[in-house]
Protein backbone atom coordinates (compact mmCIF):
# COMPACT_ATOMS: atom_id res chain seq x y z
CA UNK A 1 -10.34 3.64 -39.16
CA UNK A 2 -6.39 3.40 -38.68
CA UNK A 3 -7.12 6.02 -35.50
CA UNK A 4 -10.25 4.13 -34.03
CA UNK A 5 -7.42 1.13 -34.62
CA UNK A 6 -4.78 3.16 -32.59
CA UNK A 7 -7.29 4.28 -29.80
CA UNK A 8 -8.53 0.71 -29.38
CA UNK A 9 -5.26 -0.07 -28.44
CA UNK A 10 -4.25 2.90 -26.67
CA UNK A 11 -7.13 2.39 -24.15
CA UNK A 12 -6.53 -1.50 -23.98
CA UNK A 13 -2.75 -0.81 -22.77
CA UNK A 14 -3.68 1.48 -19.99
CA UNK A 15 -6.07 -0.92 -19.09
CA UNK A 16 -4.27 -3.13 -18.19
CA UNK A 17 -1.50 -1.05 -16.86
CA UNK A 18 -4.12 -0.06 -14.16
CA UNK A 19 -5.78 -3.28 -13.78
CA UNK A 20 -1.92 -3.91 -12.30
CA UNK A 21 -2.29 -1.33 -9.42
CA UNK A 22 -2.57 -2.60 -6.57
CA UNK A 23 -4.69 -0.61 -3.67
CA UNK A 24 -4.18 -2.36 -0.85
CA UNK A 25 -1.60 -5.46 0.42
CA UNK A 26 -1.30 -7.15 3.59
CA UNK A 27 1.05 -10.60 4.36
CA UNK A 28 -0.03 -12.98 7.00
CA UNK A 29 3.79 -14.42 8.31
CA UNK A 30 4.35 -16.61 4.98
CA UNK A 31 2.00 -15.35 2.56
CA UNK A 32 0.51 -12.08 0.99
CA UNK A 33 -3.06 -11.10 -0.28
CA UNK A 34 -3.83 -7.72 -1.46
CA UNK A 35 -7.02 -6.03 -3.18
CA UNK A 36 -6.24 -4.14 -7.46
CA UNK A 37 -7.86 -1.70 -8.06
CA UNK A 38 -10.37 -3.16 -10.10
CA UNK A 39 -11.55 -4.45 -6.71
CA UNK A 40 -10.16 -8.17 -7.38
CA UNK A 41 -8.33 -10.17 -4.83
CA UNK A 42 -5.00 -11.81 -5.44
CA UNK A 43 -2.65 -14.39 -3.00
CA UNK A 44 1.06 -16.01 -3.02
CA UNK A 45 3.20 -18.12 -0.63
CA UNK A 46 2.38 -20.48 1.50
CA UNK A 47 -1.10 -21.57 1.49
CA UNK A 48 -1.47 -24.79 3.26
CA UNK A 49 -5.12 -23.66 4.73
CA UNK A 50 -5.82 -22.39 1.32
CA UNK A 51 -5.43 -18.75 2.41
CA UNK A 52 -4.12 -17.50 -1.33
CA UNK A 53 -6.52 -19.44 -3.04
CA UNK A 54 -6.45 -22.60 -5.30
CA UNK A 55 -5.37 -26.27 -4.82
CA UNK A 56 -1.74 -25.76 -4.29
CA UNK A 57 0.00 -25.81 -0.74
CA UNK A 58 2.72 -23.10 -2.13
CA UNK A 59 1.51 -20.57 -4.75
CA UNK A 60 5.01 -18.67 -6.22
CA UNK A 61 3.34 -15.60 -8.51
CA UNK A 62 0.17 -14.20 -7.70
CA UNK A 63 -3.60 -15.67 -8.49
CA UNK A 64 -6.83 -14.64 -8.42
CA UNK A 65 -8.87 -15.29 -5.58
CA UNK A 66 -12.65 -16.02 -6.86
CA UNK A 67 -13.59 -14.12 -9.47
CA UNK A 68 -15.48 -10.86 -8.02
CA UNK A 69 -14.16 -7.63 -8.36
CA UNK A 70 -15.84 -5.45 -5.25
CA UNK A 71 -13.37 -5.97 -2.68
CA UNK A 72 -12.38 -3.07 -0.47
CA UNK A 73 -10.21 -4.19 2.66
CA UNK A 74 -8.18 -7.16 3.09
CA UNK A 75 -6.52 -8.34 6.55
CA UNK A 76 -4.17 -11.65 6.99
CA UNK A 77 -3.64 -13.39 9.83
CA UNK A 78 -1.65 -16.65 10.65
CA UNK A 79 -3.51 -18.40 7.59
CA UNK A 80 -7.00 -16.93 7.59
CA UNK A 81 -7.84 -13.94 5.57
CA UNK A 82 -10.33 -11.31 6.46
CA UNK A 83 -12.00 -8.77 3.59
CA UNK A 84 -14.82 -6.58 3.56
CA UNK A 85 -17.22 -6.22 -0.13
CA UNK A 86 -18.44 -2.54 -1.37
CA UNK A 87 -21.32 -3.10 0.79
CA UNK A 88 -19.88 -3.56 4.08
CA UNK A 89 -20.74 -7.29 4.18
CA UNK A 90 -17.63 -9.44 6.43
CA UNK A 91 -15.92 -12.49 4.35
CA UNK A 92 -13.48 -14.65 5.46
CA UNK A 93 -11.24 -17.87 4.05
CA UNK A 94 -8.38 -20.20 5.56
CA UNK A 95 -7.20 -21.63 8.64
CA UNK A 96 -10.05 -22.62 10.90
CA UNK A 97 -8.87 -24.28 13.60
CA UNK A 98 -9.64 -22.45 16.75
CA UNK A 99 -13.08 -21.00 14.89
CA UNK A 100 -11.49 -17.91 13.54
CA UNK A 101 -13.28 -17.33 10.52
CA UNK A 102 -16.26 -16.71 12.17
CA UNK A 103 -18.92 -19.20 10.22
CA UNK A 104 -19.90 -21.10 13.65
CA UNK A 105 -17.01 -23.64 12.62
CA UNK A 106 -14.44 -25.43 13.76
CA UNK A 107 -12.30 -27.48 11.08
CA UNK A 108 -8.52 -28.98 10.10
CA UNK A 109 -9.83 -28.40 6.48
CA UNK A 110 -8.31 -25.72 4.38
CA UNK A 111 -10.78 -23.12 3.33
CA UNK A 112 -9.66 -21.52 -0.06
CA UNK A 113 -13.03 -20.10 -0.80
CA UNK A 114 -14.07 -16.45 0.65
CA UNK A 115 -17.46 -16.98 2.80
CA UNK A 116 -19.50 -14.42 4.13
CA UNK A 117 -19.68 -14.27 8.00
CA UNK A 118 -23.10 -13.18 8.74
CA UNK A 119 -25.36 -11.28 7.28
CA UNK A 120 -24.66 -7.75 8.44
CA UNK A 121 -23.61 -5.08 6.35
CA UNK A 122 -22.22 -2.72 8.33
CA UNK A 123 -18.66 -3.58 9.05
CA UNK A 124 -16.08 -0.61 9.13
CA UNK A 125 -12.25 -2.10 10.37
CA UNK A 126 -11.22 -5.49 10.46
CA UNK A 127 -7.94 -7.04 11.73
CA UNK A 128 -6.55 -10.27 11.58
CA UNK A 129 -4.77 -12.02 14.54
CA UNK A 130 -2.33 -15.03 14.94
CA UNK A 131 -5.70 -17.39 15.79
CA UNK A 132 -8.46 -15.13 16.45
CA UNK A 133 -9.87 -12.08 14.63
CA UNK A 134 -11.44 -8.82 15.26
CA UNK A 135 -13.79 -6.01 14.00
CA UNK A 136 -15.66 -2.69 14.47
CA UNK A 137 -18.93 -2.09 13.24
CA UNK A 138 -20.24 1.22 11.85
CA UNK A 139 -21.58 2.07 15.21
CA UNK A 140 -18.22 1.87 16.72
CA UNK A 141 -19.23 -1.20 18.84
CA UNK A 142 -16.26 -3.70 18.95
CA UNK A 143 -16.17 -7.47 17.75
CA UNK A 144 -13.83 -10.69 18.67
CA UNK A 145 -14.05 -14.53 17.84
CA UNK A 146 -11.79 -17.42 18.09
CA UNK A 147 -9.01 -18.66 20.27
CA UNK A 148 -8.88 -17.11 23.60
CA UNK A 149 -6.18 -18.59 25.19
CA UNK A 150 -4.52 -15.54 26.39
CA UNK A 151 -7.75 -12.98 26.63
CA UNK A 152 -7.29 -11.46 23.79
CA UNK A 153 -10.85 -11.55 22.38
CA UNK A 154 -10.74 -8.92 25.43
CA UNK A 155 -14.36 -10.19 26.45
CA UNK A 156 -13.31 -10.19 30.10
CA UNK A 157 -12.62 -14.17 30.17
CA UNK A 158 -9.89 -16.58 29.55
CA UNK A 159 -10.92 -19.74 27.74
CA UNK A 160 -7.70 -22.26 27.29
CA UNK A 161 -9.81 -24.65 25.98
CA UNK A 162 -11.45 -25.63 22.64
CA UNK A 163 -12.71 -21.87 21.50
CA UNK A 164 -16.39 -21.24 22.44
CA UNK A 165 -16.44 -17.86 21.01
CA UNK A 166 -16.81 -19.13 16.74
CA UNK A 167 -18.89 -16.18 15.77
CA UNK A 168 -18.56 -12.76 16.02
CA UNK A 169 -19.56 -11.86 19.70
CA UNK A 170 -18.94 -7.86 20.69
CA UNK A 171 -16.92 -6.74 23.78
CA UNK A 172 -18.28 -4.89 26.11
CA UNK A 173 -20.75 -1.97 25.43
CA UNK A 174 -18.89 0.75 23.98
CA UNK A 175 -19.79 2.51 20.49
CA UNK A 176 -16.14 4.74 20.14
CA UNK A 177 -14.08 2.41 19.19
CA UNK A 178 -12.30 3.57 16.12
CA UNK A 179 -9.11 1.85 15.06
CA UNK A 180 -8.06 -2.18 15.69
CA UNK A 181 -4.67 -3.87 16.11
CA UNK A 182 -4.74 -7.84 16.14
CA UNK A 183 -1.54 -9.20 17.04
CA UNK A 184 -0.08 -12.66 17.65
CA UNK A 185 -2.30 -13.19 21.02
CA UNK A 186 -2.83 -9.43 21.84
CA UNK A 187 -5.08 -6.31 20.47
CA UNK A 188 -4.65 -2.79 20.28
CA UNK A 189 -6.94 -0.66 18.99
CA UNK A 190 -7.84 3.12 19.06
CA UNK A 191 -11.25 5.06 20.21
CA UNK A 192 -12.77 8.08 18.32
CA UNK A 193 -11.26 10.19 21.20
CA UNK A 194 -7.93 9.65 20.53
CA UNK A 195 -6.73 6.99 23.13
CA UNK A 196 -5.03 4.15 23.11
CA UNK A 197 -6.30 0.97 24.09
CA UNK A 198 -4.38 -2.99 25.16
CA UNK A 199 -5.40 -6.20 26.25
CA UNK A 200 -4.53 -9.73 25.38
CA UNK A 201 -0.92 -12.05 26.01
CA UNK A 202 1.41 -10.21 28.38
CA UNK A 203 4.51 -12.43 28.32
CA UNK A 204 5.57 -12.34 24.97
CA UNK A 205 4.44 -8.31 24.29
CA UNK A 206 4.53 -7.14 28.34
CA UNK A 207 1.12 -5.10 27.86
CA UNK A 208 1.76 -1.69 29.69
CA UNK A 209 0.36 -2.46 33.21
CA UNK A 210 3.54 -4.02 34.26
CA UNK A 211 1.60 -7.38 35.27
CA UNK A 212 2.76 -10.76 34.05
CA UNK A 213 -0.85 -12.43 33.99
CA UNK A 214 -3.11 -11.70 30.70
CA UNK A 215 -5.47 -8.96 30.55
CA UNK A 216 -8.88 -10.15 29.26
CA UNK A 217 -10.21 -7.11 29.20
CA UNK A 218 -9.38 -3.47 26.86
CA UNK A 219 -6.79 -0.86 29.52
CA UNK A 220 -5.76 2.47 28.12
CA UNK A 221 -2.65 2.71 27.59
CA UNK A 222 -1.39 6.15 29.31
CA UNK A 223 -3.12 9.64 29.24
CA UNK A 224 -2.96 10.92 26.14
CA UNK A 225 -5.64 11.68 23.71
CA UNK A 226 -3.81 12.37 20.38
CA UNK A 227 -3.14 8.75 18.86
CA UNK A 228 -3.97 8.27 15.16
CA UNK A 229 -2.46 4.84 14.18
CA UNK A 230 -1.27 1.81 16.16
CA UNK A 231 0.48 -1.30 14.66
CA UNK A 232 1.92 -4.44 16.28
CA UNK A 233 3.63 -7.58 16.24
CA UNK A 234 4.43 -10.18 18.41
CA UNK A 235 7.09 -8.84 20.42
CA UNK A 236 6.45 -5.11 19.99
CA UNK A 237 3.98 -2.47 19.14
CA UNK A 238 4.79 1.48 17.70
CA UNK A 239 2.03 4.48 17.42
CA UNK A 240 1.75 7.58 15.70
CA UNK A 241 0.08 10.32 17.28
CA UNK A 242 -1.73 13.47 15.39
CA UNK A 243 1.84 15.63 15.66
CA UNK A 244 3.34 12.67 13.62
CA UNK A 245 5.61 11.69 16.13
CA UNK A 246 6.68 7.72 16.42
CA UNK A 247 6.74 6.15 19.53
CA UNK A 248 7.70 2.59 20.17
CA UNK A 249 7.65 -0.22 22.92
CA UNK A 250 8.45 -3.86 23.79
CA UNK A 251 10.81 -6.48 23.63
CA UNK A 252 14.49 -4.44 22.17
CA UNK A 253 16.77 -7.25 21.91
CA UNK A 254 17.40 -6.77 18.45
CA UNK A 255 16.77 -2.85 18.65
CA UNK A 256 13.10 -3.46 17.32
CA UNK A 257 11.97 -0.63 19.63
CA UNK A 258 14.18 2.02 17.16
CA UNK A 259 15.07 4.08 20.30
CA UNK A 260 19.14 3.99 19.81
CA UNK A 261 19.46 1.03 22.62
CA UNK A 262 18.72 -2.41 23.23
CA UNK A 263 16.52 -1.52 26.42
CA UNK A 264 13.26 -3.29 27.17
CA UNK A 265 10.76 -0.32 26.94
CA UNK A 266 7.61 -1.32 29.20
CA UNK A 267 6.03 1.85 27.88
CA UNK A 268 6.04 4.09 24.86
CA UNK A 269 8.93 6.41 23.94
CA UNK A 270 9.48 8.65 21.17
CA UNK A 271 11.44 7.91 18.34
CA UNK A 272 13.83 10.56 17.24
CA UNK A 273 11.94 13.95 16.32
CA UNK A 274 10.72 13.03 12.36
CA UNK A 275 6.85 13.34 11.26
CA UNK A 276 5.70 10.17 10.18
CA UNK A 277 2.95 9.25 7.92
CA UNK A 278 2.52 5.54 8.79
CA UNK A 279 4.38 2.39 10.89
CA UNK A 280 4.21 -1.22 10.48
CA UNK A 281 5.49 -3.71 12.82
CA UNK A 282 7.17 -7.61 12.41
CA UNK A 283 7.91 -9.65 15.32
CA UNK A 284 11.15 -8.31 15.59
CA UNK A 285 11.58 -5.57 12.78
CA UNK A 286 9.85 -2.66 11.89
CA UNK A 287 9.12 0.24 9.48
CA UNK A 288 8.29 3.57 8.83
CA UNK A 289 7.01 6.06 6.00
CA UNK A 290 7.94 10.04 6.67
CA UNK A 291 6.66 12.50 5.75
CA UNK A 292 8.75 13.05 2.49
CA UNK A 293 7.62 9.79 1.79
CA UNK A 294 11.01 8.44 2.24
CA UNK A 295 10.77 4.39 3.99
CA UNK A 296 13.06 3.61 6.80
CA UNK A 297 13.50 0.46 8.78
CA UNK A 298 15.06 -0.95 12.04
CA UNK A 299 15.09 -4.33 14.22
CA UNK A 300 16.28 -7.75 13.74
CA UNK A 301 17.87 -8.61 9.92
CA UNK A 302 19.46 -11.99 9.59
CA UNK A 303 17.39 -12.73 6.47
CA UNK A 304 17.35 -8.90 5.29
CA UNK A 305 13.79 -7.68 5.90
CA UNK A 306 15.08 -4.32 6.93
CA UNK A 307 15.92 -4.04 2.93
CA UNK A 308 19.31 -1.91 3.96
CA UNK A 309 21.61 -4.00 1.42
CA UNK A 310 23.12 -5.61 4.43
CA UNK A 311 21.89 -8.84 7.17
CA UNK A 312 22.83 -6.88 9.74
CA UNK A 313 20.33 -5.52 12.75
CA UNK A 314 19.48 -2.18 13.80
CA UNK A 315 18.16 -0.58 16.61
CA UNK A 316 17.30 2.74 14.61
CA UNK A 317 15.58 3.86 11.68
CA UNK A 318 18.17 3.43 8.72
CA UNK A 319 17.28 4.30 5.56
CA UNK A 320 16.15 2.02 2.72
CA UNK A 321 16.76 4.14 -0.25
CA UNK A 322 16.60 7.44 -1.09
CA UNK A 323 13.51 7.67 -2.98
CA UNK A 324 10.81 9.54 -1.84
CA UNK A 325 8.05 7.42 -3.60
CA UNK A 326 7.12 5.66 -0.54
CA UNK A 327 3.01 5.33 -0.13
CA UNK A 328 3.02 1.62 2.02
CA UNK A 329 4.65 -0.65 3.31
CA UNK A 330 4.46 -3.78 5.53
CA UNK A 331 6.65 -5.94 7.56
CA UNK A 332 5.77 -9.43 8.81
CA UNK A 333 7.27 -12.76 9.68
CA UNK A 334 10.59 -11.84 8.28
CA UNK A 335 9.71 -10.07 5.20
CA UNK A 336 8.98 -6.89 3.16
CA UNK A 337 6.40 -5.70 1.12
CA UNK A 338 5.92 -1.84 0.17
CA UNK A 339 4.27 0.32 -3.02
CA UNK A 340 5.06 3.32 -4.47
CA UNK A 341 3.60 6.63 -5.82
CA UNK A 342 3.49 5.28 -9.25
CA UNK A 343 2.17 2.19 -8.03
CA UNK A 344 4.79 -0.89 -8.10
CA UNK A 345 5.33 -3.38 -5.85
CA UNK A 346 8.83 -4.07 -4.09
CA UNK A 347 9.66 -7.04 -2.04
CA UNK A 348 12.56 -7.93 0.11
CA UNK A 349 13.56 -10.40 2.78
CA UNK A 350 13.47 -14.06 3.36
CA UNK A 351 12.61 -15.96 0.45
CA UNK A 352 12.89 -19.71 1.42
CA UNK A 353 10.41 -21.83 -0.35
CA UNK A 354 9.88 -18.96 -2.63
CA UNK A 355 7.79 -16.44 0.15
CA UNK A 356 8.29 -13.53 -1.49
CA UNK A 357 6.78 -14.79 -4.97
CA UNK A 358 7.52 -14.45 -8.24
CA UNK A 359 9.65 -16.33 -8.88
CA UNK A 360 12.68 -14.26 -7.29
CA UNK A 361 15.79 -16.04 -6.91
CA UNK A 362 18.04 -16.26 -3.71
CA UNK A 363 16.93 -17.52 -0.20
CA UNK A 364 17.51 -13.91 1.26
CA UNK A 365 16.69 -10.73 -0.37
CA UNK A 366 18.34 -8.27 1.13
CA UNK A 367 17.05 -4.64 -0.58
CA UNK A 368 13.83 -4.10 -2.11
CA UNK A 369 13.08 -5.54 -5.68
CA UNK A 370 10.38 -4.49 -8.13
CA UNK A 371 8.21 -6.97 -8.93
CA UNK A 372 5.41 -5.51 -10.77
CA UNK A 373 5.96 -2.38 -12.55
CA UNK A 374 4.39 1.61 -12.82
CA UNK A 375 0.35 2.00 -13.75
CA UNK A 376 -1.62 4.81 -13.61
CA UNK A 377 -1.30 6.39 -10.17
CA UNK A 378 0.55 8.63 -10.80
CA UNK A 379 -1.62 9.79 -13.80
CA UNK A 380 -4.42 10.28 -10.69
CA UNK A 381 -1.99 12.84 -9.20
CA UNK A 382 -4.27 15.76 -10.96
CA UNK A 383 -7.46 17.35 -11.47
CA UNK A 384 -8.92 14.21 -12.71
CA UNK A 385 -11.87 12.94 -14.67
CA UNK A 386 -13.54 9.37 -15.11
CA UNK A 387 -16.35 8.04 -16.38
CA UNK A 388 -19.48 10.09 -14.94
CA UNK A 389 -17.28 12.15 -12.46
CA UNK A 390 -14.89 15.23 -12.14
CA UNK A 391 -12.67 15.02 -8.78
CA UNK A 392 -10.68 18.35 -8.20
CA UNK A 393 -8.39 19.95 -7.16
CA UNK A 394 -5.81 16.71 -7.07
CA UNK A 395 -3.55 17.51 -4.99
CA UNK A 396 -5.39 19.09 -2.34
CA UNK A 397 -5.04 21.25 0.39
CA UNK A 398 -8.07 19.91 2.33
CA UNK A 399 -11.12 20.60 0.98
CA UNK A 400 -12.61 18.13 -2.47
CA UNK A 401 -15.03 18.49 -4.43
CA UNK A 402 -16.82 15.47 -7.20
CA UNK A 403 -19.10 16.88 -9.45
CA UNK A 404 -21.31 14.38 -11.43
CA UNK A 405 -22.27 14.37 -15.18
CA UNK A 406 -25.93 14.51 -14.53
CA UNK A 407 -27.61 13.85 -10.51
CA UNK A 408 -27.65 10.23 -10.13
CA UNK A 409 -29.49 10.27 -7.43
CA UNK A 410 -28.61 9.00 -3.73
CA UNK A 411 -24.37 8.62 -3.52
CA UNK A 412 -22.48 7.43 -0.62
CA UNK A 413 -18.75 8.13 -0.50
CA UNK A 414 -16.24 6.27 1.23
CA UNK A 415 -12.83 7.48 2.08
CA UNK A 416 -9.92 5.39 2.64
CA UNK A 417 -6.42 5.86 3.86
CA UNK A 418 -3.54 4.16 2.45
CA UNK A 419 -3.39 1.06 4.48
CA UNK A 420 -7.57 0.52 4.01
CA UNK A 421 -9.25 2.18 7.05
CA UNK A 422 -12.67 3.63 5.99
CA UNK A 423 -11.89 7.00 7.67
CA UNK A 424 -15.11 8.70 6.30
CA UNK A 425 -18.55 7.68 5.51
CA UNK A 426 -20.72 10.37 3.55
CA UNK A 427 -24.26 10.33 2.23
CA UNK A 428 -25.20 12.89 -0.95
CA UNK A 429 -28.82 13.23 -2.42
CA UNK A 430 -27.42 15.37 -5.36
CA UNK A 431 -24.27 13.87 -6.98
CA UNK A 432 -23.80 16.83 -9.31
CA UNK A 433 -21.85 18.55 -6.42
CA UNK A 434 -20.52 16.75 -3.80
CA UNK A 435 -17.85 18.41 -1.39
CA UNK A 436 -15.47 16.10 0.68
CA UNK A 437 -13.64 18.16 3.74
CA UNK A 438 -10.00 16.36 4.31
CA UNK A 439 -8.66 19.35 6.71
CA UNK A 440 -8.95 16.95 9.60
CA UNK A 441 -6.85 14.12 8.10
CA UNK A 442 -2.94 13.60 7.87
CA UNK A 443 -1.09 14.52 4.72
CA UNK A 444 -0.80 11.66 2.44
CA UNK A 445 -2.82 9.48 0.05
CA UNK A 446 -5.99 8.48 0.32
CA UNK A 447 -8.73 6.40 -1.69
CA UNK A 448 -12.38 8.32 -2.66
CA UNK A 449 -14.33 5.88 -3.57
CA UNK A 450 -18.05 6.68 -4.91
CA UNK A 451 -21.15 4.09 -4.83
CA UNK A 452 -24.19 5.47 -6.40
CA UNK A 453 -27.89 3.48 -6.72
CA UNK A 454 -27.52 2.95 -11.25
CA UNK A 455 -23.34 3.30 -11.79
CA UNK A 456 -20.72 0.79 -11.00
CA UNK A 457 -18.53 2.10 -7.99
CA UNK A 458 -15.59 4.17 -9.09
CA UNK A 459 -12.35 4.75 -6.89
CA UNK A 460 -10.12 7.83 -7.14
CA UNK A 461 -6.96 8.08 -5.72
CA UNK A 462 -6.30 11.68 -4.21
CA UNK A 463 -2.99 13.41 -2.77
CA UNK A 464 -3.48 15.69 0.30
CA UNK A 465 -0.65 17.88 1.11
């Protein structure tokens, strides 16, 4: 009895040790939303249109948003909130005032409930802009609604008036698209092919074409066919391409570019001779994981978001600390918010009005603080075994395999990278053998996550080297 006793509470600690993993984060300017993994969705800071949930305007720890617990993907924009279910269904909550959320709407009211856009189920990427939003479906066709004041719902017009365009309406005719960027008023976004794609604003972020007027409709940017990640802000954008070198471009003035100078860069350039694993751009700041999973940061820092100890700006990528935990991180408005391996969250920057959450004293934070302690990721780091399935070998080299208790019939598995891109899509008939091929991706961590016709959906982090 004493050891049922002492199990009981064994297996009640670690879970809730991993219902405190978090999977996914993303911050909209002044608030952050991110996805556990127990598939629930949580919010702080500001939330004036309701955008972290409840009935207050500022919200200084973390609550629940609703109550469901099959989120997958989560997106913030300037006050609205994009997220995608288990089955591919598009919700959205918050700011609606230039029809953003995509319900046929137009409203001053704050919208603190998640409500699905649609009724399609076959949504892949979502991003979320400064008033406007964007998505690709499954069959790589590409999606825009709301404002369109400086073309960049890219559907070839330029509407400065009230927003016609409330719904999701897809651009152009093309089924490649792979990867999307919302910005403040532009979009990048990536095809299957490996190029890189701009349209939108081209004061504040000159787009590539060296014009000055907007471009309402999607230009590659360059020749090159090897990009794998894009990632922008409102004065700047930076890439990684499949060699994991960083390139950069945009307004420098406070060395947000990372090149070494304080140049305006119309185009890319490369940034130093590191592999990456993943960038993330502010307005004026950015950062970068390498591939020793070491974070480093450069760009404007008057209210420390480059997390360097220090308020001063730089125009290269310093490092933040030492540790090579690093899995993600993101920079917006003018803060910090990153994970690592064993799963806790750090937070760093400006903290007027309480931003940053939890409570953290101190109008500027200027290196990282944990706010939320270890769980079990890095017990997930192995040949590993839940309920109904066996994932090995964890770490891998490239090639996965999940073998089920007993054949559960049809299985689809989804496979996410670390920032929430469903990078694979695979259909089993026989789940007592199922073999996932990861040779193609980057090394890093990524999210298997397995939905089967009579089990509850199960997510597995796994390591590639």
């Amino acid at each position: 009895m004493k050891k049922n006793l002492l199990l009981a509470v064994a297996l009640l600690f670690l879970t809730n040790i991993y219902a405190q993993c978090w999977k996914q984060l993303d911050s909209g300017g002044s608030f952050t939303v991110g996805i556990k993994t127990d598939g629930t969705i949580w919010g702080w800071g500001d939330n004036s249109s309701g955008q972290v949930g409840g009935a207050d305007e500022q919200v200084t720890t973390p609550i629940q948003i609703g109550n469901d617990n099959d989120w997958k993907v989560i997106k913030a924009g300037n006050g609205h909130v994009l997220a995608l279910r288990n089955d591919n269904t598009l919700w959205a909550w918050g700011r609606n005032d230039s029809g953003q959320l995509g319900n046929n709407e137009i409203t001053s009211n704050p919208n603190p409930t998640p409500i699905q856009i649609g009724t399609d189920n076959d949504w892949a990427f979502i991003s979320a802009g400064n008033v406007f939003s964007a998505a690709i479906k499954e069959d790589g066709t590409l999606w825009t609604w709301g404002s369109n004041g400086n073309g960049e719902l890219g559907n070839g017009s330029l509407d400065t008036s009230t927003p016609q365009t409330i719904v999701p309406t897809q651009v152009g005719t093309d089924t490649d698209w792979a990867q999307i960027e919302a910005s403040t008023t532009q979009c990048f976004a990536l095809k299957t092919d490996g190029t890189l794609w701009e349209w939108g604003n081209n004061g504040n972020l000159p787009l590539t074409n060296g014009a000055n007027t907007p471009v309402v409709s999607p230009i590659q940017i360059g020749e090159d066919n090897n990009w794998i990640q894009v990632s922008a802000g409102g004065f700047g954008a930076s890439a990684i391409k499949n060699n994991g070198t960083l390139w950069s471009w945009g307004h420098n003035n406070s060395g947000s570019v990372g090149d070494g100078t304080n140049i305006f860069r119309q185009t890319p350039v490369q940034i130093g001779i590191d592999s990456w694993k993943s960038v993330d751009r502010g307005d004026y700041f950015a950062g970068a994981i390498k591939g020793d999973g070491t974070l480093w940061t450069w760009g404007y820092n008057a209210n420390g978001a480059l997390g360097d100890g220090t308020t001063e700006s730089k125009n290269s990528p310093t490092l933040v600390e030492s540790e090579e935990k690093w899995v993600y991180y993101y920079g917006t408005g003018d803060f910090s918010v990153g994970l690592k391996t064993d799963g806790s969250l750090w937070v760093w920057g400006h903290n007027y009005d309480n931003t940053l959450g939890f409570n953290l004293n101190g109008d500027v934070i200027t290196s990282p603080v944990m706010v939320e302690g270890e769980c079990l990721w890095e017990l997930q780091n192995q040949d590993f075994t839940i309920e109904d399935f066996t994932l090995y070998p964890n770490p891998t080299n490239g090639l996965v395999t999940i073998s089920g208790t007993e054949d559960f019939g049809k299985t689809d598995v989804n496979v996410y990278n670390i920032t929430g891109q469903l990078i694979k899509n695979l259909a089993f008939n026989n789940s007592k053998n199922m073999s996932i091929d990861l040779n193609d991706t980057a090394s890093g961590i990524y999210f298997i996550e397995i939905n089967t016709s009579t089990k509850s959906s199960k997510t597995i982090k796994v390591v590639k080297n």
